[in-house]
Protein backbone atom coordinates (compact mmCIF):
# COMPACT_ATOMS: atom_id res chain seq x y z
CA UNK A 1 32.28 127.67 126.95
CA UNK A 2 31.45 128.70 130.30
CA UNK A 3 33.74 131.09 132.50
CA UNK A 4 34.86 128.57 135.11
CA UNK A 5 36.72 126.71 132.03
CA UNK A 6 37.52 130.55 130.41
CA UNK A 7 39.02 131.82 133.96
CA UNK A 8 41.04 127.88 134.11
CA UNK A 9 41.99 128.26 130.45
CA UNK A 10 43.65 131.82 131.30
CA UNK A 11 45.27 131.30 133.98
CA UNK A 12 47.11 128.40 132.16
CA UNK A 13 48.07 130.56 129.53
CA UNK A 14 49.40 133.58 131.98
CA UNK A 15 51.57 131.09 133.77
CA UNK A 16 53.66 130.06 130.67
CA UNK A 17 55.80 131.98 127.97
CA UNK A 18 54.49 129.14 125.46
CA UNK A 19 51.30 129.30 123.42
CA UNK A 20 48.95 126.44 124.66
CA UNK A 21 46.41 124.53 122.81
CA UNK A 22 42.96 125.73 123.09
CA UNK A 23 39.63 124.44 121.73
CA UNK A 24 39.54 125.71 118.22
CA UNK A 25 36.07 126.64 118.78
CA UNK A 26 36.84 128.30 122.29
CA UNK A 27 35.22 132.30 120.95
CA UNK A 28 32.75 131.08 118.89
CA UNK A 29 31.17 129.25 121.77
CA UNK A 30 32.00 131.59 124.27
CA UNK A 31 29.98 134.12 122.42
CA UNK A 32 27.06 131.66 121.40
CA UNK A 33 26.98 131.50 125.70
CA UNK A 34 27.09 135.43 126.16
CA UNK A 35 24.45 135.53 123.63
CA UNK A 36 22.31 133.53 125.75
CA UNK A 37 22.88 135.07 128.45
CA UNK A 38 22.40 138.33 127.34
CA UNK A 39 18.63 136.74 126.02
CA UNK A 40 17.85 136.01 129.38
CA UNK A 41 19.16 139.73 130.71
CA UNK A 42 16.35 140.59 128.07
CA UNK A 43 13.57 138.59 128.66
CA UNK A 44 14.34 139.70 132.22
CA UNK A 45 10.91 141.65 133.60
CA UNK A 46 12.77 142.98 136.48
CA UNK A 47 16.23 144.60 134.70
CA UNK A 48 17.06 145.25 138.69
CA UNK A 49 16.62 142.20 140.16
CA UNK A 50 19.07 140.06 141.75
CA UNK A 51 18.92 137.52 138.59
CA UNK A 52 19.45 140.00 136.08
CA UNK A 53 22.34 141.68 138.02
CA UNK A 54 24.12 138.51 138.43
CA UNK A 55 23.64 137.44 134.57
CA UNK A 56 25.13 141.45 133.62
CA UNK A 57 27.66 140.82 135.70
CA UNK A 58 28.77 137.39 134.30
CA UNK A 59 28.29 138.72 130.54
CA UNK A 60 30.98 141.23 131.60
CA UNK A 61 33.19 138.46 133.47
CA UNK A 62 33.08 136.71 130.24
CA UNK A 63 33.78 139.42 127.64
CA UNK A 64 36.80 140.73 129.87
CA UNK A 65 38.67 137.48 130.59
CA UNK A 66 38.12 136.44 126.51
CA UNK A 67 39.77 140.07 125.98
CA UNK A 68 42.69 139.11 128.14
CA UNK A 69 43.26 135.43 126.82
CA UNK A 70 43.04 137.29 123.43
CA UNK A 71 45.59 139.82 124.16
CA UNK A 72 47.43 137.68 126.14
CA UNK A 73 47.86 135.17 123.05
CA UNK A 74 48.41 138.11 120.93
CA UNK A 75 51.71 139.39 123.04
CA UNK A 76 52.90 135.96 122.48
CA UNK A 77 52.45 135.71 118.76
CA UNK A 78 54.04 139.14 118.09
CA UNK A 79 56.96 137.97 120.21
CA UNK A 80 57.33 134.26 117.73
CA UNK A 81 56.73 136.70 114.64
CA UNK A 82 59.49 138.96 115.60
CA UNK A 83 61.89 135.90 115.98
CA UNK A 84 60.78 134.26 113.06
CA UNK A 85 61.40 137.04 110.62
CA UNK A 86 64.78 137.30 112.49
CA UNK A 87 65.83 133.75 111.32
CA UNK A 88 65.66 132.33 114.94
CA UNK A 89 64.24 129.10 115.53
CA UNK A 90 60.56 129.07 115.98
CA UNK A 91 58.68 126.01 117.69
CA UNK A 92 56.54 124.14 115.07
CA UNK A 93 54.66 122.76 117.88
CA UNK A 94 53.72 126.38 119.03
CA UNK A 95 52.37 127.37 115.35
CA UNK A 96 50.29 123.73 115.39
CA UNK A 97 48.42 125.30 118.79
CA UNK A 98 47.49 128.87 117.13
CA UNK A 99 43.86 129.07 115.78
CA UNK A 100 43.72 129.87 112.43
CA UNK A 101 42.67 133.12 112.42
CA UNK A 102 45.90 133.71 115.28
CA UNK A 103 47.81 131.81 112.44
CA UNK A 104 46.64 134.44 109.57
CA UNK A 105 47.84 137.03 112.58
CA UNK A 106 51.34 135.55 112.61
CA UNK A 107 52.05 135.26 108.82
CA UNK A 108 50.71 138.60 108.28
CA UNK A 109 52.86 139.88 111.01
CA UNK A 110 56.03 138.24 110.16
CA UNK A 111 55.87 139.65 106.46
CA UNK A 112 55.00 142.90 107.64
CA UNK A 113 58.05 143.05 109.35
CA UNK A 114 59.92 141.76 107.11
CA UNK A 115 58.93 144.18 103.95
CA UNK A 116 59.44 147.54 106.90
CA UNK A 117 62.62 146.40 107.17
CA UNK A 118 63.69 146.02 103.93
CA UNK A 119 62.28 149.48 103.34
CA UNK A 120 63.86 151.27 105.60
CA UNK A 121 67.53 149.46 106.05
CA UNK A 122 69.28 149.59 103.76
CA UNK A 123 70.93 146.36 101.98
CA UNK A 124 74.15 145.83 103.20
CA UNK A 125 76.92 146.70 101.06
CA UNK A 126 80.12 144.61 100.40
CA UNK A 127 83.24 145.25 103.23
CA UNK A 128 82.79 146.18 106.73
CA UNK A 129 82.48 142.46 107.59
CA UNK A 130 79.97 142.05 104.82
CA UNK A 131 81.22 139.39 102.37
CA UNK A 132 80.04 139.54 98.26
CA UNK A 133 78.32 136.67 99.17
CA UNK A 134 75.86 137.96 102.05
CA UNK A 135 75.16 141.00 100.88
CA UNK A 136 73.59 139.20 97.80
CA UNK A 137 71.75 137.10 99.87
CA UNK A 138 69.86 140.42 101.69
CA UNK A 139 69.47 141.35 98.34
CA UNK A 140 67.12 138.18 96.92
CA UNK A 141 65.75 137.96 100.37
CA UNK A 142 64.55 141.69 100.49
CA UNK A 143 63.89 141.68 96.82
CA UNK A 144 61.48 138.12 97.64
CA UNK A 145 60.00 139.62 100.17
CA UNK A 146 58.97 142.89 98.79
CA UNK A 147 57.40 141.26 95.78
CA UNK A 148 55.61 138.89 98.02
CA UNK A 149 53.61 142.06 100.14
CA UNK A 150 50.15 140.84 99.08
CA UNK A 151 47.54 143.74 98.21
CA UNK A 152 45.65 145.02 100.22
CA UNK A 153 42.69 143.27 101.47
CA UNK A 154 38.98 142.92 99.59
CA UNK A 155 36.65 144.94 101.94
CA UNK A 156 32.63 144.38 102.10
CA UNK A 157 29.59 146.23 103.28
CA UNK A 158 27.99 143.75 106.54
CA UNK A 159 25.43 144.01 109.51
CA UNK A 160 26.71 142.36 112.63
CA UNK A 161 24.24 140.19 114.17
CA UNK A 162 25.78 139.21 117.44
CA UNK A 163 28.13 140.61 120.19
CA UNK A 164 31.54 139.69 119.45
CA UNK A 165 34.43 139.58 121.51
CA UNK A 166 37.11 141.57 119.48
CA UNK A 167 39.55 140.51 117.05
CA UNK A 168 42.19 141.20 114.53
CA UNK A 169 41.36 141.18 110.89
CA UNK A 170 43.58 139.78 107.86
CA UNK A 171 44.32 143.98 107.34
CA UNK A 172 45.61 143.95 110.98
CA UNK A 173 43.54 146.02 112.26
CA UNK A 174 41.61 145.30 115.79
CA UNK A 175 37.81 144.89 115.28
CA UNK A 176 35.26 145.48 118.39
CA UNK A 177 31.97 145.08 116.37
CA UNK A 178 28.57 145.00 118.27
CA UNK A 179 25.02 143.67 117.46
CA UNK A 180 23.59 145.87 114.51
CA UNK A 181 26.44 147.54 113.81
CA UNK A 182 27.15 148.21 110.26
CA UNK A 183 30.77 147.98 109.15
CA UNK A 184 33.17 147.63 106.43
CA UNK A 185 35.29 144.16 107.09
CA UNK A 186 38.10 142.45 105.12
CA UNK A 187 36.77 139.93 102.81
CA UNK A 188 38.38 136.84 104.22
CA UNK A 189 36.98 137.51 107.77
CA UNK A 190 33.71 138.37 106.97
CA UNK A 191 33.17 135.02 105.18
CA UNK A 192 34.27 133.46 108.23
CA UNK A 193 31.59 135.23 110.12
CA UNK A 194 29.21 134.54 107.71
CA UNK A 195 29.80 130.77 107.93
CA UNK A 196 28.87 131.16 111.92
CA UNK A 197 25.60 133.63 111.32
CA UNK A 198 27.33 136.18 113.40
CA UNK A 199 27.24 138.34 110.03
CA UNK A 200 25.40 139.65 107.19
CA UNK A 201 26.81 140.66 103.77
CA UNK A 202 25.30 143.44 102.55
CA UNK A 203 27.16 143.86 99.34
């Protein structure tokens, strides 16, 4: 994906409050293009010349609008976690347009609010405009939810072979890996990776 269509793409997404559909393979190509480009900044014999300044500079136009589409989706799945694990309704057409890593983001999310809150406040008790009824409700709901916290995630050993524009994991945690770096990733993610020859297992 080249920046023209990134910069378009972005600007779509910045002037709505909705999740829009994107191409489901919209980082994976952008970084297959940065990692061209960053071939020819390479192979460049003159690191100072005009080509090779204009190349850097669109490698860095492309890493920092992906960074803002990514954060800028992020905001906006945070804010339909939130309401989902508040009961409120929830657009089904706005989960169909998240990617499926964004999806893993959101369900992660959602249940991690959920099981905070039903650590910290308490069940209501009965009275006080809490019928017998509702407070059992909280109760099975809470109870549901805390038995549903999965385990932590598996973790392996891998050598990044590309740039990659950063992302969050299945452990929620926000990756920003490089080329040859060597790093402990979830599992899940890390086959992902694998699958697109950005990464090597190691163990």
């Amino acid at each position: 994906m080249h920046l023209d269509e990134l910069r378009s793409i972005l600007l779509s997404e910045r002037e709505t409050g909705r999740l829009l559909s994107i191409p489901k393979d919209l980082f994976y190509s952008s970084g297959k293009n940065l990692e061209s480009l960053l071939e020819e900044v390479y192979a460049s014999e003159d690191p100072f010349s005009d080509r090779a300044r204009i190349l850097i500079e669109r490698v860095s136009s492309i890493r920092e609008t992906l960074h803002d589409l990514f954060m800028l989706r992020s905001e906006k799945i945070l804010a339909l976690a939130r309401t989902q694990e508040e009961g409120q309704y929830v657009d089904r057409d706005e989960l169909k347009r998240m990617l499926p890593e964004e999806r893993e983001m959101f369900d992660a999310v959602t249940l991690a609010i959920s099981h905070s809150r039903c650590r910290l406040i308490p069940v209501p008790a009965t009275g006080a405009g809490v019928s017998r009824a509702e407070a059992a409700v909280e109760a099975e709901r809470c109870a549901d939810v805390l038995e549903a916290q999965p385990a932590g995630p598996d973790y392996v050993l891998s050598r990044v072979l590309s740039d990659m524009e950063p992302f969050m994991g299945v452990d929620g945690r926000i990756y920003q890996l490089c080329r040859e770096d060597i790093v402990t990733l979830p599992l899940r993610n890390a086959e992902v990776l694998c699958e697109r020859n950005i990464l090597l297992k190691i163990n």
